[in-house]
C-alpha atoms as a PDB file:
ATOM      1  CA  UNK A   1     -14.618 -40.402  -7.184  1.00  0.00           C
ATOM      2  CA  UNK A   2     -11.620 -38.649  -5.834  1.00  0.00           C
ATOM      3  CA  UNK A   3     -12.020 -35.400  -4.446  1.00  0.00           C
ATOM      4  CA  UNK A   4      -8.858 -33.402  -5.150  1.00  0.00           C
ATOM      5  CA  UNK A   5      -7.073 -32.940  -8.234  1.00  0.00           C
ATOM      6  CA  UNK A   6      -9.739 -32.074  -9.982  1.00  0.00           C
ATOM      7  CA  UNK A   7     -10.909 -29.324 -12.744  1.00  0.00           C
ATOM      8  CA  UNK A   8     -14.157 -28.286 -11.638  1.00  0.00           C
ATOM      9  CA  UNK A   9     -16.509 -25.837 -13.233  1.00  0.00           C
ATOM     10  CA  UNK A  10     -19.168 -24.080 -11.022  1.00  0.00           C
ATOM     11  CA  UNK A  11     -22.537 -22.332 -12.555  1.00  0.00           C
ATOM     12  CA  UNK A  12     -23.341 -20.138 -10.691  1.00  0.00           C
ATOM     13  CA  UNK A  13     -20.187 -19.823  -9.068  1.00  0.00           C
ATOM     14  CA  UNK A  14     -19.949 -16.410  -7.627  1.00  0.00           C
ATOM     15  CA  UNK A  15     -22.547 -16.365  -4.549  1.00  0.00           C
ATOM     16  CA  UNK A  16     -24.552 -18.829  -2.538  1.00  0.00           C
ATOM     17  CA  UNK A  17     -23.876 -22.547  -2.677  1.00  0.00           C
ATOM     18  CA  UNK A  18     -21.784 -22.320  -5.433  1.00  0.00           C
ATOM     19  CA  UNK A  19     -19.335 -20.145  -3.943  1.00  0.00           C
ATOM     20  CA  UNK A  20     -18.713 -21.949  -0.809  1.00  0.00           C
ATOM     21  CA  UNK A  21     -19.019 -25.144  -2.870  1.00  0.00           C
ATOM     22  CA  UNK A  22     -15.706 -23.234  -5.116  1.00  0.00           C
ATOM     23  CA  UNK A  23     -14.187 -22.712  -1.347  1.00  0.00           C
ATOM     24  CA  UNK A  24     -14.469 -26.519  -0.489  1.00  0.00           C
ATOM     25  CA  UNK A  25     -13.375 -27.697  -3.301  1.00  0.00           C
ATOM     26  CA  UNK A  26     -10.068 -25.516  -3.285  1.00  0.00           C
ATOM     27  CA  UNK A  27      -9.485 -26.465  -0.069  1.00  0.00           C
ATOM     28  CA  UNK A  28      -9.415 -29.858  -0.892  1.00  0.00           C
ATOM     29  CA  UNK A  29      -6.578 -28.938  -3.801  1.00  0.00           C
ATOM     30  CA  UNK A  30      -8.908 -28.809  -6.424  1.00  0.00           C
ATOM     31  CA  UNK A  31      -8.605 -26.305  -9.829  1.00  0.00           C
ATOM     32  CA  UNK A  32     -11.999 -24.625  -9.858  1.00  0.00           C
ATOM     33  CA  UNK A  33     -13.694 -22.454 -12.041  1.00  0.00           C
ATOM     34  CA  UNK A  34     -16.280 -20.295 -11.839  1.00  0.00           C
ATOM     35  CA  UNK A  35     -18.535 -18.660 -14.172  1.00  0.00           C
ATOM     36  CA  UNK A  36     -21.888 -16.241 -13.390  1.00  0.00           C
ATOM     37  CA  UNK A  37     -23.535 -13.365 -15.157  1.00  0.00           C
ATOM     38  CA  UNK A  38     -22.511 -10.480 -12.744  1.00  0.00           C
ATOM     39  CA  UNK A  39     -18.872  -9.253 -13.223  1.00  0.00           C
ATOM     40  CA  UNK A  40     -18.809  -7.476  -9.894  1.00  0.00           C
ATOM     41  CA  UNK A  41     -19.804 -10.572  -7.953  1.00  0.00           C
ATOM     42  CA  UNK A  42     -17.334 -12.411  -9.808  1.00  0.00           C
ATOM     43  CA  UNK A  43     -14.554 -10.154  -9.054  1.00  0.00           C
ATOM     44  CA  UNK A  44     -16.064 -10.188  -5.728  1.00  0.00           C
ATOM     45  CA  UNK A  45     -15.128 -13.634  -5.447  1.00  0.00           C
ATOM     46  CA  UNK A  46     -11.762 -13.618  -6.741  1.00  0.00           C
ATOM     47  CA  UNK A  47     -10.857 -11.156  -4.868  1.00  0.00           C
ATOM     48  CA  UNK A  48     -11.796 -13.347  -1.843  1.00  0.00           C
ATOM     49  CA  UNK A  49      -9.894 -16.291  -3.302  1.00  0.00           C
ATOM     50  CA  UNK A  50      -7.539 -15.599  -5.246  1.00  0.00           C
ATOM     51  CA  UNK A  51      -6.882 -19.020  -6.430  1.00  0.00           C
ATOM     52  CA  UNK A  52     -10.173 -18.840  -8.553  1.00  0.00           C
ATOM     53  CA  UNK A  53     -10.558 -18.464 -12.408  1.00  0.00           C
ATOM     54  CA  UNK A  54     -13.987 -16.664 -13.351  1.00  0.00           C
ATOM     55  CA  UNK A  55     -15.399 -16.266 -16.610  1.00  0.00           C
ATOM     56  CA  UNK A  56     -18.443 -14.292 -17.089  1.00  0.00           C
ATOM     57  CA  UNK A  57     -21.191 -16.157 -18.814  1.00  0.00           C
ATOM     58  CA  UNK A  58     -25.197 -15.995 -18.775  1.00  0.00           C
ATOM     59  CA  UNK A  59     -26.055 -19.874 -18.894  1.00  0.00           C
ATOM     60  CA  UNK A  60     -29.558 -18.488 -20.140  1.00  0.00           C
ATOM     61  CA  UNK A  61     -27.706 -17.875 -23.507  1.00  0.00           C
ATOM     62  CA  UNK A  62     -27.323 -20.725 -25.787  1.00  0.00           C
ATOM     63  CA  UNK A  63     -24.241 -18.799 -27.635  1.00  0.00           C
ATOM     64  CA  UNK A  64     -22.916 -17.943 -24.091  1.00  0.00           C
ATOM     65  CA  UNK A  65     -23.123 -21.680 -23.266  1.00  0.00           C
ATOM     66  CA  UNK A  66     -21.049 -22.586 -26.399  1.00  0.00           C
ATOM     67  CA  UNK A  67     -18.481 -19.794 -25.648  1.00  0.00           C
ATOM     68  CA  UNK A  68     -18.056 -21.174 -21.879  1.00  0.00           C
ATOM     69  CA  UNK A  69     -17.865 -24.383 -23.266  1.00  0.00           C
ATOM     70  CA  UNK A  70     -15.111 -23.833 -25.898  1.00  0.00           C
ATOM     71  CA  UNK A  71     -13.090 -21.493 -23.519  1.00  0.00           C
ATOM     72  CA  UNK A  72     -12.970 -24.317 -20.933  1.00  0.00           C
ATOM     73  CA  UNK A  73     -11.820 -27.021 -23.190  1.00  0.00           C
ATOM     74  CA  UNK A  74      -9.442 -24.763 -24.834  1.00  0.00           C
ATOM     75  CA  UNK A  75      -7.541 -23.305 -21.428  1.00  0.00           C
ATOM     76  CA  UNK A  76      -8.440 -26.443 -19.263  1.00  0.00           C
ATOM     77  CA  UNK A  77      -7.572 -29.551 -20.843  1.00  0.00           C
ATOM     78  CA  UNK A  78      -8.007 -31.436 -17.517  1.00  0.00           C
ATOM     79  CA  UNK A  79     -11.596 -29.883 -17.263  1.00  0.00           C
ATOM     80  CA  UNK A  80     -12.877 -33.347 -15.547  1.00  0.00           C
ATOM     81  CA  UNK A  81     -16.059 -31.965 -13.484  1.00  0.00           C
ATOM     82  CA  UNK A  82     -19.340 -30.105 -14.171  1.00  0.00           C
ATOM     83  CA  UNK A  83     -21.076 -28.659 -11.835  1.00  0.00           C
ATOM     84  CA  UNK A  84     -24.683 -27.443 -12.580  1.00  0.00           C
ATOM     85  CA  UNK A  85     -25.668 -25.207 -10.063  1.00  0.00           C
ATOM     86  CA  UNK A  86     -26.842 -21.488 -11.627  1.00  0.00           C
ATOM     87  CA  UNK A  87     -30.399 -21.221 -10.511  1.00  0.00           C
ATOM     88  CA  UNK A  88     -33.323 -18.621  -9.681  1.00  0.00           C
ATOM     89  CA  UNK A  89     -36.731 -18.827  -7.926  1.00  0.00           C
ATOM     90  CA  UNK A  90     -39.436 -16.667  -8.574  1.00  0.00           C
ATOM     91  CA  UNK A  91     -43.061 -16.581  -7.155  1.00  0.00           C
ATOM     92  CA  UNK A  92     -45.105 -16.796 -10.154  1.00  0.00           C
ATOM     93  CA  UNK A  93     -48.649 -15.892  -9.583  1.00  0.00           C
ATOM     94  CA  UNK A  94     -50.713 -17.700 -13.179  1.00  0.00           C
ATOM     95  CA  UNK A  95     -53.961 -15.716 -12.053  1.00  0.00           C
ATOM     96  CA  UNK A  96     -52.710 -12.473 -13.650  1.00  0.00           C
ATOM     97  CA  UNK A  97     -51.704 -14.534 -16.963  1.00  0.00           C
ATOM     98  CA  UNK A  98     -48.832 -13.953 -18.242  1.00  0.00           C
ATOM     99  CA  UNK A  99     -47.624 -11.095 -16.147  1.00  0.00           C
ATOM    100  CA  UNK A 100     -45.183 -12.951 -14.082  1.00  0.00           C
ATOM    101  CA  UNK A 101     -43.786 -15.312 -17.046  1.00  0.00           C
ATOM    102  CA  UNK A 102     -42.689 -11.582 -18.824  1.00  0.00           C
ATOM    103  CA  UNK A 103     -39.505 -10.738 -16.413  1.00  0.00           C
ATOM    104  CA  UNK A 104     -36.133 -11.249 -18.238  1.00  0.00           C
ATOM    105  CA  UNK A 105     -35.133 -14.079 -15.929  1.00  0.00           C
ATOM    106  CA  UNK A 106     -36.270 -17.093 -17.141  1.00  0.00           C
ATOM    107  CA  UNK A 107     -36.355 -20.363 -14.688  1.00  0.00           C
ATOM    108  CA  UNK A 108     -36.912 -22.704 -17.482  1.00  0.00           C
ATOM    109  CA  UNK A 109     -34.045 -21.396 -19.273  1.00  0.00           C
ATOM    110  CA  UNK A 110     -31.342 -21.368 -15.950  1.00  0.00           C
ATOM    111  CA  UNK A 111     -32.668 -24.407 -14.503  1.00  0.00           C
ATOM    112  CA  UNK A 112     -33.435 -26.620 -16.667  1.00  0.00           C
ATOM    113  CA  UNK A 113     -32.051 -26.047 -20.038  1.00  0.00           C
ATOM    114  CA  UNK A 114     -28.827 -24.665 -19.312  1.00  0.00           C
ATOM    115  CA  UNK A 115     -27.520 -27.932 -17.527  1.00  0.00           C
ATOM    116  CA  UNK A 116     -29.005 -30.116 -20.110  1.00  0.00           C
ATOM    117  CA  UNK A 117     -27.299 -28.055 -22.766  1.00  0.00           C
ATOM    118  CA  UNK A 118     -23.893 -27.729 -21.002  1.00  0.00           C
ATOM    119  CA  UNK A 119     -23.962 -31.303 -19.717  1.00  0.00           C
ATOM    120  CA  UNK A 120     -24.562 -32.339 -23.386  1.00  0.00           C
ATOM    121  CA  UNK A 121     -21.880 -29.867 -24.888  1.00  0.00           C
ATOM    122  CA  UNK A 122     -19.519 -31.046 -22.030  1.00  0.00           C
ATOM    123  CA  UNK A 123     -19.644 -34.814 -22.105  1.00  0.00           C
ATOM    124  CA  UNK A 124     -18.056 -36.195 -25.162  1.00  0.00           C
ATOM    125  CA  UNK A 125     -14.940 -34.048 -23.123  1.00  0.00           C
ATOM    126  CA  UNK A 126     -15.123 -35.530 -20.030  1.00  0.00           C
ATOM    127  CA  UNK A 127     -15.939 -39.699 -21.581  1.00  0.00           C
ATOM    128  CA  UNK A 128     -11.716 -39.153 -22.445  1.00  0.00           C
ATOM    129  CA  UNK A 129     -11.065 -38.347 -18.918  1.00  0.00           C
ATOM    130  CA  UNK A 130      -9.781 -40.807 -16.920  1.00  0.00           C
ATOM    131  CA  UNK A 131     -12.483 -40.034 -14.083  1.00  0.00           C
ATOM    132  CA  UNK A 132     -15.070 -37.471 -14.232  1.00  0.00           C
ATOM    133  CA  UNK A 133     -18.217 -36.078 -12.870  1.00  0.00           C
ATOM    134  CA  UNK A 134     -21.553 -34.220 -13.660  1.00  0.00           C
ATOM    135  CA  UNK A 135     -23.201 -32.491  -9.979  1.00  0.00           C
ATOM    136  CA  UNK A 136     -26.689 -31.380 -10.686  1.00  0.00           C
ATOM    137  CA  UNK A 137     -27.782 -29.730  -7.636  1.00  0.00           C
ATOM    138  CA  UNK A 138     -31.961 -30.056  -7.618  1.00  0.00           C
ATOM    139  CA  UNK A 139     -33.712 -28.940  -4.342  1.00  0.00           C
ATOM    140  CA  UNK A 140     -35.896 -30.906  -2.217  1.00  0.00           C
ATOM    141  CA  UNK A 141     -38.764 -28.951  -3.632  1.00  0.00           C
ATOM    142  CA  UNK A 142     -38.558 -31.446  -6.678  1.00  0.00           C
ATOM    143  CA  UNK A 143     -40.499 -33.837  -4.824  1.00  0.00           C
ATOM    144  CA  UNK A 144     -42.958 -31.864  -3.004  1.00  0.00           C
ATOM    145  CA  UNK A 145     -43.687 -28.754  -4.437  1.00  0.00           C
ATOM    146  CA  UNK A 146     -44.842 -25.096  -2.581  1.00  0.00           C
ATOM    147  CA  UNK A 147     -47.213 -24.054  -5.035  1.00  0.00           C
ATOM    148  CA  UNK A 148     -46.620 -20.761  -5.248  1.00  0.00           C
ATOM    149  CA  UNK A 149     -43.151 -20.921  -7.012  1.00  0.00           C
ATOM    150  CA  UNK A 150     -44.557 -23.963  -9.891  1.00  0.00           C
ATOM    151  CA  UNK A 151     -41.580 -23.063 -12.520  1.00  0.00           C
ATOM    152  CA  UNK A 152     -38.597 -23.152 -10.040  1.00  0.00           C
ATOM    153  CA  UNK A 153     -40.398 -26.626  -8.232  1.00  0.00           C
ATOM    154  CA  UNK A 154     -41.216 -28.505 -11.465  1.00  0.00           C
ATOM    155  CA  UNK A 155     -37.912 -27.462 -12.944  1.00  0.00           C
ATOM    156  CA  UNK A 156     -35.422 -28.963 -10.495  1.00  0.00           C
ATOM    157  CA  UNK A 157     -38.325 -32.246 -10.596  1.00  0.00           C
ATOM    158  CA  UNK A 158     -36.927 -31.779 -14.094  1.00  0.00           C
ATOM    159  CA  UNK A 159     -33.383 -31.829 -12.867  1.00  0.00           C
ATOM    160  CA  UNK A 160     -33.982 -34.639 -10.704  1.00  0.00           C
ATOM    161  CA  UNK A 161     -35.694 -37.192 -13.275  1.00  0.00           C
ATOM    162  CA  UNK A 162     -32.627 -36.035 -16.231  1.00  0.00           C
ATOM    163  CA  UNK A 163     -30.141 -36.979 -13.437  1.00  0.00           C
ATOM    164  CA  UNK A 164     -31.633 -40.797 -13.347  1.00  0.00           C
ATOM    165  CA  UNK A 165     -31.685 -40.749 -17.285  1.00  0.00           C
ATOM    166  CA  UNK A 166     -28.109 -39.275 -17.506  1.00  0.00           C
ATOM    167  CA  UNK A 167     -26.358 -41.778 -15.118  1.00  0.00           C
ATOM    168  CA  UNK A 168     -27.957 -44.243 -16.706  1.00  0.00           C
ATOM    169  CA  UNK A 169     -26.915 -43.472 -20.176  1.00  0.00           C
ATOM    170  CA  UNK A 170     -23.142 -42.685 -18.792  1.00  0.00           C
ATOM    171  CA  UNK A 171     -23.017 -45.834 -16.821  1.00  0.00           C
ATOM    172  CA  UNK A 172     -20.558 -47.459 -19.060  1.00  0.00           C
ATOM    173  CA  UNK A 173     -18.090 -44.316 -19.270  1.00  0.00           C
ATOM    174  CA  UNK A 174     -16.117 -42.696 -17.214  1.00  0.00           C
ATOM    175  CA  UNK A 175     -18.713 -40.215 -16.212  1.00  0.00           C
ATOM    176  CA  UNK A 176     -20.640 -40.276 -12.837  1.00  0.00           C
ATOM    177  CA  UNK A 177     -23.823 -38.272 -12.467  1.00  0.00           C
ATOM    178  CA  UNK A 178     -24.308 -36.907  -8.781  1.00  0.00           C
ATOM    179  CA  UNK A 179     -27.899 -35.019  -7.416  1.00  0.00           C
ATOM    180  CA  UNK A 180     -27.173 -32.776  -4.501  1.00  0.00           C
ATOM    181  CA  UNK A 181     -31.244 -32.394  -3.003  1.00  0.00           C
ATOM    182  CA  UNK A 182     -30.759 -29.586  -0.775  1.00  0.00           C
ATOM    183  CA  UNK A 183     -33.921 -28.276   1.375  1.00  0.00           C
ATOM    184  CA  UNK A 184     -34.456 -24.159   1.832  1.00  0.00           C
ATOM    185  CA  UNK A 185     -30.081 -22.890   2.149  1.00  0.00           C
ATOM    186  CA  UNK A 186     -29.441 -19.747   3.267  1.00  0.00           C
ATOM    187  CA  UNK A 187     -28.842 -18.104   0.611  1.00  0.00           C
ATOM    188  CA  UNK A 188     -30.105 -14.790  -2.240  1.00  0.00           C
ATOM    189  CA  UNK A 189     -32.035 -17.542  -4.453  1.00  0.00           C
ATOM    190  CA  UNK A 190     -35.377 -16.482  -3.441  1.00  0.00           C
ATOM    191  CA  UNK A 191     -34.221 -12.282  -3.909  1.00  0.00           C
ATOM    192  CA  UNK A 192     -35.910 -11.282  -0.718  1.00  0.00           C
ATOM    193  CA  UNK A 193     -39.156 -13.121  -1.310  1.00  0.00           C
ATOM    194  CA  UNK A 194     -38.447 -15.149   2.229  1.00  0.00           C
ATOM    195  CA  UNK A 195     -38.330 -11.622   3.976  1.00  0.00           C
ATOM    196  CA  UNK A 196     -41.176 -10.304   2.125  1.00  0.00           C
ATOM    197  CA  UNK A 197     -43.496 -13.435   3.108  1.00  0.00           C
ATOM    198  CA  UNK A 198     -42.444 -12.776   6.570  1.00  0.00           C
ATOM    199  CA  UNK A 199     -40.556 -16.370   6.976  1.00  0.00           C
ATOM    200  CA  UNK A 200     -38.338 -16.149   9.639  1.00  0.00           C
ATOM    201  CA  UNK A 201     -36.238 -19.676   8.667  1.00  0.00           C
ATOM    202  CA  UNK A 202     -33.375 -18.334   6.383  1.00  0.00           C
ATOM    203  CA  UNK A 203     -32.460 -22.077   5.971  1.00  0.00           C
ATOM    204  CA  UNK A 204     -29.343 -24.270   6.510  1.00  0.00           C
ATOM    205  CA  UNK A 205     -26.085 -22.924   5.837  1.00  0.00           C
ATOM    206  CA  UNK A 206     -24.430 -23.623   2.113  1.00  0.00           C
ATOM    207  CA  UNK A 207     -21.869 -24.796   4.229  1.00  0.00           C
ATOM    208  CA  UNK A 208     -23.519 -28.067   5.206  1.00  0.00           C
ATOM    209  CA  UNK A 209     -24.412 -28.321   1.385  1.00  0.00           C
ATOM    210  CA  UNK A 210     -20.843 -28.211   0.372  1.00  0.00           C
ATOM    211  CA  UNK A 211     -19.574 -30.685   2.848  1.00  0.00           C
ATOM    212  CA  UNK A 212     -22.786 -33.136   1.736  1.00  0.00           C
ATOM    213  CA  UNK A 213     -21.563 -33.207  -1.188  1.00  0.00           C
ATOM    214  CA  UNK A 214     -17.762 -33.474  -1.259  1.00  0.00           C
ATOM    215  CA  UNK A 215     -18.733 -36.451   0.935  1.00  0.00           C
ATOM    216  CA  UNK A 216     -20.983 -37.194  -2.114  1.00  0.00           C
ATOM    217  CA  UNK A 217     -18.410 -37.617  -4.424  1.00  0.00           C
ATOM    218  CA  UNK A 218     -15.962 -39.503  -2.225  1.00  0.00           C
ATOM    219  CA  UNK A 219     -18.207 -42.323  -1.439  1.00  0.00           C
ATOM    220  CA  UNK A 220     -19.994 -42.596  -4.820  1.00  0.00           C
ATOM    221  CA  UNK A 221     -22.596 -41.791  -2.615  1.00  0.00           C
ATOM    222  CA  UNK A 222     -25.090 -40.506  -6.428  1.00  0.00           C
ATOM    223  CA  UNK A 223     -28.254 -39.093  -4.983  1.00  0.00           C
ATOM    224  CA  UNK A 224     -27.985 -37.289  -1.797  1.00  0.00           C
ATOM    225  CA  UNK A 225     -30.985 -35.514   0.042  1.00  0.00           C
ATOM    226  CA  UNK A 226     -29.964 -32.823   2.324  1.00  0.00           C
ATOM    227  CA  UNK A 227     -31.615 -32.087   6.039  1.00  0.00           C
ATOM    228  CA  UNK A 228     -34.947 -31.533   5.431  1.00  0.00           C
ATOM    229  CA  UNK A 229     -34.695 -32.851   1.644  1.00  0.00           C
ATOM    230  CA  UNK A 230     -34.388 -36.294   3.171  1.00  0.00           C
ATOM    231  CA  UNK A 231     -38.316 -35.867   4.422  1.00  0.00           C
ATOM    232  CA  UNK A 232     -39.417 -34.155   1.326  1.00  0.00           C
ATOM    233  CA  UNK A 233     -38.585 -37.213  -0.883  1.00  0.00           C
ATOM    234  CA  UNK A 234     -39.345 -40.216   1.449  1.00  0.00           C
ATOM    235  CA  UNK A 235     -42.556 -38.044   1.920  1.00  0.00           C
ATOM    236  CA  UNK A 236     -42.917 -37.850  -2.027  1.00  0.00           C
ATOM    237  CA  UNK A 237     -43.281 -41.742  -1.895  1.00  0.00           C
ATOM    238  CA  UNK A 238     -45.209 -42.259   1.668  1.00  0.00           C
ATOM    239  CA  UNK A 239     -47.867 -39.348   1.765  1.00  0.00           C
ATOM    240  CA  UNK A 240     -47.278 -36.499  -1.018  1.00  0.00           C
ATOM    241  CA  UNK A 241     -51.066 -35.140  -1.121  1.00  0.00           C
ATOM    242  CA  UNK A 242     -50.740 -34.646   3.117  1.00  0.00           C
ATOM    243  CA  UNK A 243     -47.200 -33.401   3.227  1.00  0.00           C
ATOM    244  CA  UNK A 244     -48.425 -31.003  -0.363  1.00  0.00           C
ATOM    245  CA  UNK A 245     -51.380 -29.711   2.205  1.00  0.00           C
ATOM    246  CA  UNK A 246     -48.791 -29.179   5.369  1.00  0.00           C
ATOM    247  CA  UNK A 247     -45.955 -27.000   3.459  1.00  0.00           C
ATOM    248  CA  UNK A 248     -48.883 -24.907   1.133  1.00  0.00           C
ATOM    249  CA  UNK A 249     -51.370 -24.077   4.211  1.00  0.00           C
END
């Protein structure tokens, strides 16, 4: 897969991995869009690089999904990569019942249905491309999960298992379907819940994400594990119930 030239659309776009992922990818003379549900952060963003386009979208929404999707195709007829990255992480505690399952945020609806949906809105698009791309970026928490955040950990297994179902299906098109595993990133996924518990390790820098998978995409390298990922899904295979036992002491 070549790495400049592209079109690239970022979920997610405006902070955290998918920001610096935007960054990389304009350095490497890429188009890149981003979209994200806060305008500020968004303008935020441009404002940092001016070379972005933003849209504002909330991938939650199924209508907002269809508008990003017909606004893309419209003004970017060389649209040629997705990138599903728009996530959240909540603790979720199923003791109190539903309690916890009531905010407005909704991981099953981010996480796991929005790049289904937009992958399956996007794809007839990119098959007439000459080369293309769907990035689903999972977490290394899809094969050994910390028990305490069950929606966000069994949604990006979710990720992970429609990633080997999607390249499959695609494997006669143009399209290639990347997973980006990355372990705990430095980042405001977790919205203070890492300070709260008292963990100290903020994680690896997005920066190390973004390069893993630029260098992804240039090899054809399609399911990448990140740092401490890389244990995490060998472990997943060679001792799951001890390693589930070590990381939810």
């Amino acid at each position: 897969m070549r790495i400049s030239g592209n079109t690239i659309l970022i979920t997610g776009g405006a902070t955290g991995i998918g920001l610096t992922l935007a960054e990389a990818f304009l350095r490497k003379g890429n188009e890149v869009i981003i979209c994200g549900r806060r305008e500020d952060r968004l303008n935020q963003a441009k404002n940092k690089l001016s070379q972005l386009r933003i849209i504002r979208c909330d991938v939650s929404d199924p209508e907002d999904r269809k508008r990003l999707y017909n606004w893309v195709v419209k003004n970017h007829k060389n649209f040629n990569t997705l990138i599903n990255n728009a996530g959240i992480q909540k603790q979720i505690d199923f003791k109190k019942g539903t309690i916890d399952l009531q905010e407005e945020e909704n991981e099953i609806n981010i996480n796991l249905q929005a790049p289904v949906h937009l992958s399956a809105l996007f794809i007839p698009h990119l098959m007439a491309q000459k080369e293309a791309a769907i990035v689903n970026i999972s977490s290394g928490l899809a094969f050994i999960p910390i028990a305490i955040m069950p929606l966000y950990c069994a949604t990006k297994a979710a990720i992970h298992s429609f990633s080997l179902s999607l390249r499959h299906q695609l494997r006669d098109t143009s399209i290639k379907v990347f997973e980006i595993i990355p372990p705990t990133t430095d980042t405001e996924l977790d919205r203070g819940a890492r300070q709260r518990r008292g963990q100290t390790d903020r994680g690896i820098k997005p920066e190390i994400v973004a390069k893993a998978t630029i260098e992804a995409m240039d090899k054809d390298d399609f399911e990448v594990a990140v740092g401490q990922a890389q244990f995490l899904r060998t472990s997943s295979r060679n001792d799951p119930d001890g390693v589930f036992q070590m990381i939810n002491g």
